[in-house]
Protein backbone atom coordinates (compact mmCIF):
# COMPACT_ATOMS: atom_id res chain seq x y z
CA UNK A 1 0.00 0.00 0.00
CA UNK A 2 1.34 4.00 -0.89
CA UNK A 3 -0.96 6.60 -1.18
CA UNK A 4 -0.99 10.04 -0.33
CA UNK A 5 -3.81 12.48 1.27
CA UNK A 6 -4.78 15.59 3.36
CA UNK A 7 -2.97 15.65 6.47
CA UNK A 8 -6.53 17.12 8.24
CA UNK A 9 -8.72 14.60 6.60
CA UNK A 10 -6.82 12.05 7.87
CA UNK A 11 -6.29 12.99 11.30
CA UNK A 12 -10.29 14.04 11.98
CA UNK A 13 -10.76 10.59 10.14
CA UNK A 14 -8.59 8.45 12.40
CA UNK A 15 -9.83 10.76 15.56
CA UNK A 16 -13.24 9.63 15.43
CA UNK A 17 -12.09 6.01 14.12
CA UNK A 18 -9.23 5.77 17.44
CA UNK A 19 -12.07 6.31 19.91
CA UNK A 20 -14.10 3.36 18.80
CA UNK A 21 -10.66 1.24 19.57
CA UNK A 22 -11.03 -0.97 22.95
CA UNK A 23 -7.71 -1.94 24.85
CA UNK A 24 -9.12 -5.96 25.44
CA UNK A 25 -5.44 -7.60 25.95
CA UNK A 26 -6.65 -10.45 25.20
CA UNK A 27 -7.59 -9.32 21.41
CA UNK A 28 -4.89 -6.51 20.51
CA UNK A 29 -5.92 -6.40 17.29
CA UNK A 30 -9.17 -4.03 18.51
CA UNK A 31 -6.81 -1.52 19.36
CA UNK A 32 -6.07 -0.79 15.93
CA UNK A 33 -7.89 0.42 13.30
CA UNK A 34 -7.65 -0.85 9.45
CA UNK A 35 -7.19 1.48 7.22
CA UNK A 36 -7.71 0.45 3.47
CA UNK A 37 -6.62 2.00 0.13
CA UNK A 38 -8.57 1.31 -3.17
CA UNK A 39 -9.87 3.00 -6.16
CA UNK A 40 -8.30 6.94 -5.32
CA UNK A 41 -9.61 6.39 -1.57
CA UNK A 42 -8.82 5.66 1.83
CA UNK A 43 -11.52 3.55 4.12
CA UNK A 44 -10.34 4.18 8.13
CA UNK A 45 -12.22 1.19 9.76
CA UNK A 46 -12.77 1.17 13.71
CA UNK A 47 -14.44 -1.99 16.14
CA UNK A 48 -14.69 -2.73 19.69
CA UNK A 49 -16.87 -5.51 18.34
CA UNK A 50 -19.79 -3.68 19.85
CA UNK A 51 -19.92 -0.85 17.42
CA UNK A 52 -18.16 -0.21 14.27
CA UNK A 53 -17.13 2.48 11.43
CA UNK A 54 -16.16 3.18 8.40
CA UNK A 55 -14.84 6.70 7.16
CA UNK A 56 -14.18 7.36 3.29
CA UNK A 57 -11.54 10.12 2.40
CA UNK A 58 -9.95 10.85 -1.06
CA UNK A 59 -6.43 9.88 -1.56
CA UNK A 60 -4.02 9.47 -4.23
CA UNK A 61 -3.60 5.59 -4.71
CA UNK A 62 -0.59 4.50 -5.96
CA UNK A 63 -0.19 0.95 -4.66
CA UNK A 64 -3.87 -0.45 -3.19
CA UNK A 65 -3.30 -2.12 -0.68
CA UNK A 66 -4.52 -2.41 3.80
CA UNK A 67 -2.71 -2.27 6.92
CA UNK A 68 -3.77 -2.27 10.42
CA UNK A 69 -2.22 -0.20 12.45
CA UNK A 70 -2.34 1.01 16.60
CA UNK A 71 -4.92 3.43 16.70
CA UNK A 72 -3.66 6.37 19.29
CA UNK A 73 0.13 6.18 17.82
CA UNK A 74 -1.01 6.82 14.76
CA UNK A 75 -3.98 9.68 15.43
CA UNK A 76 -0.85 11.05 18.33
CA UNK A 77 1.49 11.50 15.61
CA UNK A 78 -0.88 12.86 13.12
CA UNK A 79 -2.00 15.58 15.93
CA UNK A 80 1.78 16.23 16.42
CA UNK A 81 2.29 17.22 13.00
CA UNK A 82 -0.32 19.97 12.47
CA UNK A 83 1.50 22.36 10.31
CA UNK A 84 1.43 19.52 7.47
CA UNK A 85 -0.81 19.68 4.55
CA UNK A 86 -0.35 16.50 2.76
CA UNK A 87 0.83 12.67 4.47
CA UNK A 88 2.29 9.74 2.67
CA UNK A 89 1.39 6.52 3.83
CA UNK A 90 4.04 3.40 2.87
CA UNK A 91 3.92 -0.08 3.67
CA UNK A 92 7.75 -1.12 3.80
CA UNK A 93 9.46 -4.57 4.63
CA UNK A 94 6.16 -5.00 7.04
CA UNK A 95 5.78 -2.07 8.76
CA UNK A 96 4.39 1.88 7.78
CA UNK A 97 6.06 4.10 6.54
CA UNK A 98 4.08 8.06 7.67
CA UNK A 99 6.06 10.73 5.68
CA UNK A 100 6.30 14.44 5.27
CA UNK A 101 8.08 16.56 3.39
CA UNK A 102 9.51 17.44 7.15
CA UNK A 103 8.93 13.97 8.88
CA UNK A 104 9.76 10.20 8.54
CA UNK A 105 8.25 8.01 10.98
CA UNK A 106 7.89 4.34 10.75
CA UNK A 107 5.08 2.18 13.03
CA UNK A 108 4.40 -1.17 13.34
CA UNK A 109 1.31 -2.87 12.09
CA UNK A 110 -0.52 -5.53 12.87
CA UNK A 111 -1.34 -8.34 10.56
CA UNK A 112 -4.75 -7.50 8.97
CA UNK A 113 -6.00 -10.93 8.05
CA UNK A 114 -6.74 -11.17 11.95
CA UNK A 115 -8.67 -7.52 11.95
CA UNK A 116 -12.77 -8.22 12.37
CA UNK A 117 -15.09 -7.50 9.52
CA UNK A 118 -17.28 -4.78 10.16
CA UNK A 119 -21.03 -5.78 9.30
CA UNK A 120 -22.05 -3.92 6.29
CA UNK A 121 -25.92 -3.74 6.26
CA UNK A 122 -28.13 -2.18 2.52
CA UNK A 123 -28.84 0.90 2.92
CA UNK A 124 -31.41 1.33 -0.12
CA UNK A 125 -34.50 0.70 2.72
CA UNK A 126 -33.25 3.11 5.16
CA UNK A 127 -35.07 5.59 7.06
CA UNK A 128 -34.38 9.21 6.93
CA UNK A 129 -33.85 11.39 9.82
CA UNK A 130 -32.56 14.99 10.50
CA UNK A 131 -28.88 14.16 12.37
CA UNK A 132 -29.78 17.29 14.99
CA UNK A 133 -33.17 14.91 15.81
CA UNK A 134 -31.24 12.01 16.63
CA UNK A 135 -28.73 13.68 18.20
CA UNK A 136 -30.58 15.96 20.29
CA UNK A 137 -33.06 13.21 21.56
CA UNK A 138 -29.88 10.78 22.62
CA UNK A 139 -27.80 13.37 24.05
CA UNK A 140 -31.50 14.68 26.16
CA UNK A 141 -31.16 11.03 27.82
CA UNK A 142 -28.65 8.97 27.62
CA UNK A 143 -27.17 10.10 31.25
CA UNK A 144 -30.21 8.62 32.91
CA UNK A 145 -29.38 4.91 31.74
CA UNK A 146 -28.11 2.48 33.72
CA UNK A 147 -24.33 1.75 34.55
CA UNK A 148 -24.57 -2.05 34.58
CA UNK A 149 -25.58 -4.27 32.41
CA UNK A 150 -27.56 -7.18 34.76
CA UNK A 151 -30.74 -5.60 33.26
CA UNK A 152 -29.75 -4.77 29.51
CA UNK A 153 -32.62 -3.15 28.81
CA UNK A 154 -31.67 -0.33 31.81
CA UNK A 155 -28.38 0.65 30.07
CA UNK A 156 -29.88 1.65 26.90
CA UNK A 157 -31.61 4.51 25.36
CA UNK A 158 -35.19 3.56 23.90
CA UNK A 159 -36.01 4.93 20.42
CA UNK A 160 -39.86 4.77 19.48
CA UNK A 161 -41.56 6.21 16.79
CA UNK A 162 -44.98 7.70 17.49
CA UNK A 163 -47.59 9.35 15.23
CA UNK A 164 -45.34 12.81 14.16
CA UNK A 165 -42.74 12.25 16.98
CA UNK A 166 -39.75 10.35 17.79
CA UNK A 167 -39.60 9.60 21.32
CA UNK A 168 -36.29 9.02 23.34
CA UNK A 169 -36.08 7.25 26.63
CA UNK A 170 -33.41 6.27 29.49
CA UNK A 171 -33.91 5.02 33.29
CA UNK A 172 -31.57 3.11 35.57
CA UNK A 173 -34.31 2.52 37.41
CA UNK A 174 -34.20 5.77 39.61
CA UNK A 175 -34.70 8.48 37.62
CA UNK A 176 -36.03 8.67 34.28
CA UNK A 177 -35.39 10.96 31.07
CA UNK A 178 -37.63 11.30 28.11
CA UNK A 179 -37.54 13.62 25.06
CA UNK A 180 -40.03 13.88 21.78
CA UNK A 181 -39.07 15.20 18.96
CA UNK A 182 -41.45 16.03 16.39
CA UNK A 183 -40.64 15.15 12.73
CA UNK A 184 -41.92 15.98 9.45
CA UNK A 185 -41.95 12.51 7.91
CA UNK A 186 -43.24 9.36 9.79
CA UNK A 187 -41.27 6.58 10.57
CA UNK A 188 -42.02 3.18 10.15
CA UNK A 189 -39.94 1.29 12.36
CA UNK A 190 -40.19 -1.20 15.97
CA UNK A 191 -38.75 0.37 19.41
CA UNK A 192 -35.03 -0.04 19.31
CA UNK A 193 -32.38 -0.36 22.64
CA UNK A 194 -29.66 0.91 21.60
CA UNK A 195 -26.62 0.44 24.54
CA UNK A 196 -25.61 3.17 26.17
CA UNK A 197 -21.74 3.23 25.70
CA UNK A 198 -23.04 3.30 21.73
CA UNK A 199 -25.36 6.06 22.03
CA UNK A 200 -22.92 8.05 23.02
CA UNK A 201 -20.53 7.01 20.05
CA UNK A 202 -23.10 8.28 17.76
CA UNK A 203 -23.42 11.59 19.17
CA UNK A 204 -19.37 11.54 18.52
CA UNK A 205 -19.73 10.60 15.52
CA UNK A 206 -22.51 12.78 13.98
CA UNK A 207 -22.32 15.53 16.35
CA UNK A 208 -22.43 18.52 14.00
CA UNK A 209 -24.25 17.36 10.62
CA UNK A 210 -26.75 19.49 9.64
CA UNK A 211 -28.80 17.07 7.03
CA UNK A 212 -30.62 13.46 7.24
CA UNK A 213 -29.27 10.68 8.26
CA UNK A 214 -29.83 7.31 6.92
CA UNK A 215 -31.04 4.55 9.09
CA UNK A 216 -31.72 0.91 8.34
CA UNK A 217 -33.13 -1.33 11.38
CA UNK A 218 -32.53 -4.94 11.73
CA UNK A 219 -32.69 -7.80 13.86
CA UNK A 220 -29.59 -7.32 15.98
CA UNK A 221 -28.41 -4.19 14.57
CA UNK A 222 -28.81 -0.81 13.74
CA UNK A 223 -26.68 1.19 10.60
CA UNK A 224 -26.63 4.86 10.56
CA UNK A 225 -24.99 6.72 7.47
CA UNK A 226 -23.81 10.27 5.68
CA UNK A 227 -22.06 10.97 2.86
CA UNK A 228 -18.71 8.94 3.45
CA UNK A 229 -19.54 8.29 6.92
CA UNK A 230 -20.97 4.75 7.98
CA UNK A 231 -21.70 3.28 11.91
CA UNK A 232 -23.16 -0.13 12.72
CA UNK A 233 -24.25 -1.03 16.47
CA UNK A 234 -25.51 -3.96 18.08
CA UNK A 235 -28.77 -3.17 19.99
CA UNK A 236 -30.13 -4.89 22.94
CA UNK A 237 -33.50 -7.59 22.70
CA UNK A 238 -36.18 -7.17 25.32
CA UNK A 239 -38.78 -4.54 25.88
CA UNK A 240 -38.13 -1.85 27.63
CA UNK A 241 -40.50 -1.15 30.69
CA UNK A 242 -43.84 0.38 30.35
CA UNK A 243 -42.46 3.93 32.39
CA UNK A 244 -45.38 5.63 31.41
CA UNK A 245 -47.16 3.81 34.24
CA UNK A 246 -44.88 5.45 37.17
CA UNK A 247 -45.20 9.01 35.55
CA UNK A 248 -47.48 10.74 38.23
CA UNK A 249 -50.65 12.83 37.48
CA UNK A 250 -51.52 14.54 40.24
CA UNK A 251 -49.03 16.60 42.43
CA UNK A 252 -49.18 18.30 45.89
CA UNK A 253 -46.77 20.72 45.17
CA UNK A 254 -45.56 22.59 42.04
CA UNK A 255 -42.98 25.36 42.06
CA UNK A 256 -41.39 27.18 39.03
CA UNK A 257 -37.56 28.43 39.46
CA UNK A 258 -35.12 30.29 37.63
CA UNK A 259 -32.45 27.24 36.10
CA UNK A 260 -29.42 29.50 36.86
CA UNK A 261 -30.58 29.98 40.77
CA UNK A 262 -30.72 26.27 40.88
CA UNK A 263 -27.33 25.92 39.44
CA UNK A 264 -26.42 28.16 41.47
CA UNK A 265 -27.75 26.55 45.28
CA UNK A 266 -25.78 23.33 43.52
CA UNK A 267 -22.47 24.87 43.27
CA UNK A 268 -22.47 25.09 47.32
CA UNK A 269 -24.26 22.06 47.74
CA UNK A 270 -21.05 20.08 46.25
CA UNK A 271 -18.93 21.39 48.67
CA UNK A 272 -21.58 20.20 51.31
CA UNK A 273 -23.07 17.23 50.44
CA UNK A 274 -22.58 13.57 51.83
CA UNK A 275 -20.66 10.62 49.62
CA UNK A 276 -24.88 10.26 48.59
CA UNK A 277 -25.22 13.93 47.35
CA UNK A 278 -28.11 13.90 49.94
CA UNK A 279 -29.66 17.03 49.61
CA UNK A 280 -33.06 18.15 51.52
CA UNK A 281 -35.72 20.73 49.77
CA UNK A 282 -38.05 22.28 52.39
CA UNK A 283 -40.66 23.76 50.64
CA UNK A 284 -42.41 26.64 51.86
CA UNK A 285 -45.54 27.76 49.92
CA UNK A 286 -46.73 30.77 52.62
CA UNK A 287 -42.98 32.24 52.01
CA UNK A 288 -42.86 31.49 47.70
CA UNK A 289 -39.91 29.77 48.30
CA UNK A 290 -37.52 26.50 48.78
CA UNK A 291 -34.57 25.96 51.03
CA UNK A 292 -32.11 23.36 50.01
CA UNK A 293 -30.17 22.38 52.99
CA UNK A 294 -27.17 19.55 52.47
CA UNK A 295 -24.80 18.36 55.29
CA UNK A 296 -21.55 16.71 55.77
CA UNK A 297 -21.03 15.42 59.70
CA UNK A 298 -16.98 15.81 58.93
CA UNK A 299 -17.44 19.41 56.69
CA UNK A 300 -20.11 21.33 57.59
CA UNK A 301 -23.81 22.25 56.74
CA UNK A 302 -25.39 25.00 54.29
CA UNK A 303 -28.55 25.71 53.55
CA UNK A 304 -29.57 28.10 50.52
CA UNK A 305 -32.87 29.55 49.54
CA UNK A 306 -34.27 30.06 46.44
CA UNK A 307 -37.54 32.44 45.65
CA UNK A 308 -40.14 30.68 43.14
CA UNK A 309 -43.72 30.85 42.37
CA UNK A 310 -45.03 28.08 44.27
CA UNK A 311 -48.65 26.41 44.39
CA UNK A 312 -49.75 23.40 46.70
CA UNK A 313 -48.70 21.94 50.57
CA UNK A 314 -45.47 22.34 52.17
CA UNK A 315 -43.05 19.25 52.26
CA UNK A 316 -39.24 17.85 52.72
CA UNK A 317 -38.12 15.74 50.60
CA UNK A 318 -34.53 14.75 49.90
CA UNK A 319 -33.09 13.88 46.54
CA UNK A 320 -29.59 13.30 45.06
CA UNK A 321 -28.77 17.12 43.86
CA UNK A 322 -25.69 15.21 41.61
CA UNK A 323 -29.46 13.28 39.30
CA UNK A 324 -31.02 17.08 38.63
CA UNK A 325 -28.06 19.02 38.14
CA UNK A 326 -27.35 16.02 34.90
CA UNK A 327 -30.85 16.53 33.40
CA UNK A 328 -30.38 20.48 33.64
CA UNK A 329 -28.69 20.42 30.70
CA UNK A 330 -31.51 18.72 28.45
CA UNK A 331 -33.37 21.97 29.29
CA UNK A 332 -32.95 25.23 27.28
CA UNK A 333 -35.58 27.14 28.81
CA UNK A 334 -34.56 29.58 31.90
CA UNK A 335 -37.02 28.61 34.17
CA UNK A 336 -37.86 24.98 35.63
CA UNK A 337 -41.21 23.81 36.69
CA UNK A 338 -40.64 20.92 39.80
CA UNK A 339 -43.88 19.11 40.46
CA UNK A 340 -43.84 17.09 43.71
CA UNK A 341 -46.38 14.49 43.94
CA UNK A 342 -45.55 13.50 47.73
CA UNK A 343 -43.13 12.10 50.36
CA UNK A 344 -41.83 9.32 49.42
CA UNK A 345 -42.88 9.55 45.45
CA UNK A 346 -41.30 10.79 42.47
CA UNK A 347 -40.96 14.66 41.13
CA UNK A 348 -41.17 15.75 37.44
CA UNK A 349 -38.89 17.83 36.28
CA UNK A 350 -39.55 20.09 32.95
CA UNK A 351 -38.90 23.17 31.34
CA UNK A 352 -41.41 26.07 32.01
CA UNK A 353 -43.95 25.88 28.70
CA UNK A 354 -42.16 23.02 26.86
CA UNK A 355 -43.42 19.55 27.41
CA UNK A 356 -40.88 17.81 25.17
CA UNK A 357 -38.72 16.83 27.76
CA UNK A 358 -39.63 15.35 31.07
CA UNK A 359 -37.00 14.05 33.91
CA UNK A 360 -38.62 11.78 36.83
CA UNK A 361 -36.20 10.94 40.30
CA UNK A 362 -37.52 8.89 42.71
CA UNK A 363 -36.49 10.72 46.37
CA UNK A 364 -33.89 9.17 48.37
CA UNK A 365 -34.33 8.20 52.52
CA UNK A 366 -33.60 10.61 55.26
């Protein structure tokens, strides 16, 4: 293999490709990616076996050929040699040759027979979505999934189409994130769980396109696609559980806050706060507002109060602050409506006048 391309495309190419690599010792060859040289371009393949990609860049071919090749020293070296326009890739006596017109570096490869092939699904059925849609309704969520996998189903992000909307959902069992999106064109497809880890690979990966994305939907997969840009990932069987059941309806008490005075009480309440983030809201309807009190036996106690317009019963109720503070950032609006539906029982969380994104947490014991 020789061929020769843009310095830049390569390096944002092998970025996103290096970050897909795992570090299993037991399989080495998934720390490398493959990259592949055919017909005047260069295909940068990444796996963990979980997830994998496929990146198309122009190049000038003069000997077709593949290599694969330790991800981070070659995306390291590339990032060390910004003030390069153009890179020569050669494969010499079994190794690669990375040249310059300032630079000579040679790395070893890996042999490529050994690297895994990356499922390559048709993509004449696909789906279209806008990439901000997707992206926007996985980044709304994702942080709400669960951490371990005993219950797959927890450490995904549910996609669901519904009549006009796309609906997004996440819950590790204690709190609960869900975002619709509304969309032009309906889309005819099952609820998909896609794992967590991968969700957030695909906001990595098409973070930042502005146009539709192509989606096919199979058994034990899902392929997303643009332009030059291709990403497979397994997704989970089972059903997700039925969360609209645990969603209250009727609350004692409802305040509306400013966002940025919440933010605010939080800064103080991580210097504060227990190993739990245990944090106590005392909610005073006569007075139109809420003190949030949190205590550390071996620090200190603070307690900070916040004015809001407040309707309903007065209550304390104690919640990890660490749950709310992750779901403010699903929520654009400057003001936050906090509906309380009792001790012991969960609050709902949304923006003030924008029901497309609702956060549930359960409370946590005194």
């Amino acid at each position: 293999m020789k061929i020769e391309c843009i310095r830049e495309r390569l390096s944002e190419a092998v970025t996103k490709a290096e970050k897909i690599t795992s570090k299993n010792t037991s399989l080495p060859i998934l720390s490398c990616i493959l990259l592949r040289a055919t017909n005047n371009s260069l295909f940068i393949n990444s796996t963990n076996l979980d997830i994998g990609i496929e990146i198309k860049i122009p190049a000038k071919v003069e000997v077709e050929g593949s290599v694969a090749i330790p991800g981070a020293i070659l995306n390291s070296f590339l990032n060390s040699i910004t003030s390069e326009k153009t890179v020569t890739l050669d494969l010499i006596e079994g190794n690669l040759l990375v040249s310059t017109p300032k630079t000579n570096t040679i790395i070893k490869i890996f042999p490529n027979d050994d690297y895994p092939i990356i499922p390559k699904v048709d993509m004449v059925k696909s789906i279209e979505m806008p990439a901000e849609s997707l992206i926007s309704g996985i980044k709304s969520v994702w942080y709400s999934s669960a951490t371990s996998s005993i219950k797959p189903e927890l450490s995904s992000v549910c996609v669901t189409p519904e009549e006009g909307l796309i609906v997004f959902v996440a819950t590790d069992g204690l709190r609960l994130a869900e975002k619709t999106i509304k969309l032009k064109n309906l889309l005819d497809f099952s609820q998909v769980l896609i794992p967590v880890k991968n969700a957030v690979e695909i906001i990595r990966f098409f973070e930042g396109v502005n146009e539709n994305l192509k989606i096919v939907i199979e058994q034990n997969q899902i392929a997303i696609s643009y332009n030059d840009a291709y990403l497979v990932s397994r997704i989970i069987e089972g059903n997700f559980p039925n969360y609209k059941a645990i969603i209250p309806k009727e609350f004692v008490s409802e305040i509306t806050v400013l966002k940025q005075d919440l933010l605010n009480c939080f800064k103080t309440s991580s210097i504060f706060s227990d190993v739990f983030n245990h944090t106590k809201f005392v909610i005073h309807p006569e007075e139109k507002n809420i003190e949030i009190i949190t205590k550390n036996n071996n620090i200190g106690e603070s307690t900070t109060t916040i004015q809001g317009s407040i309707t309903g019963e007065s209550l304390s109720i104690n919640f990890n602050y660490k749950y709310i503070t992750d779901a403010l950032i699903s929520i654009s609006s400057d003001s936050l409506v906090l509906s309380f539906s009792g001790v012991n029982k969960p609050m709902i969380m949304k923006a003030f006048g924008d029901d497309s994104f609702l956060y549930l947490l359960m409370p946590m014991n005194k």
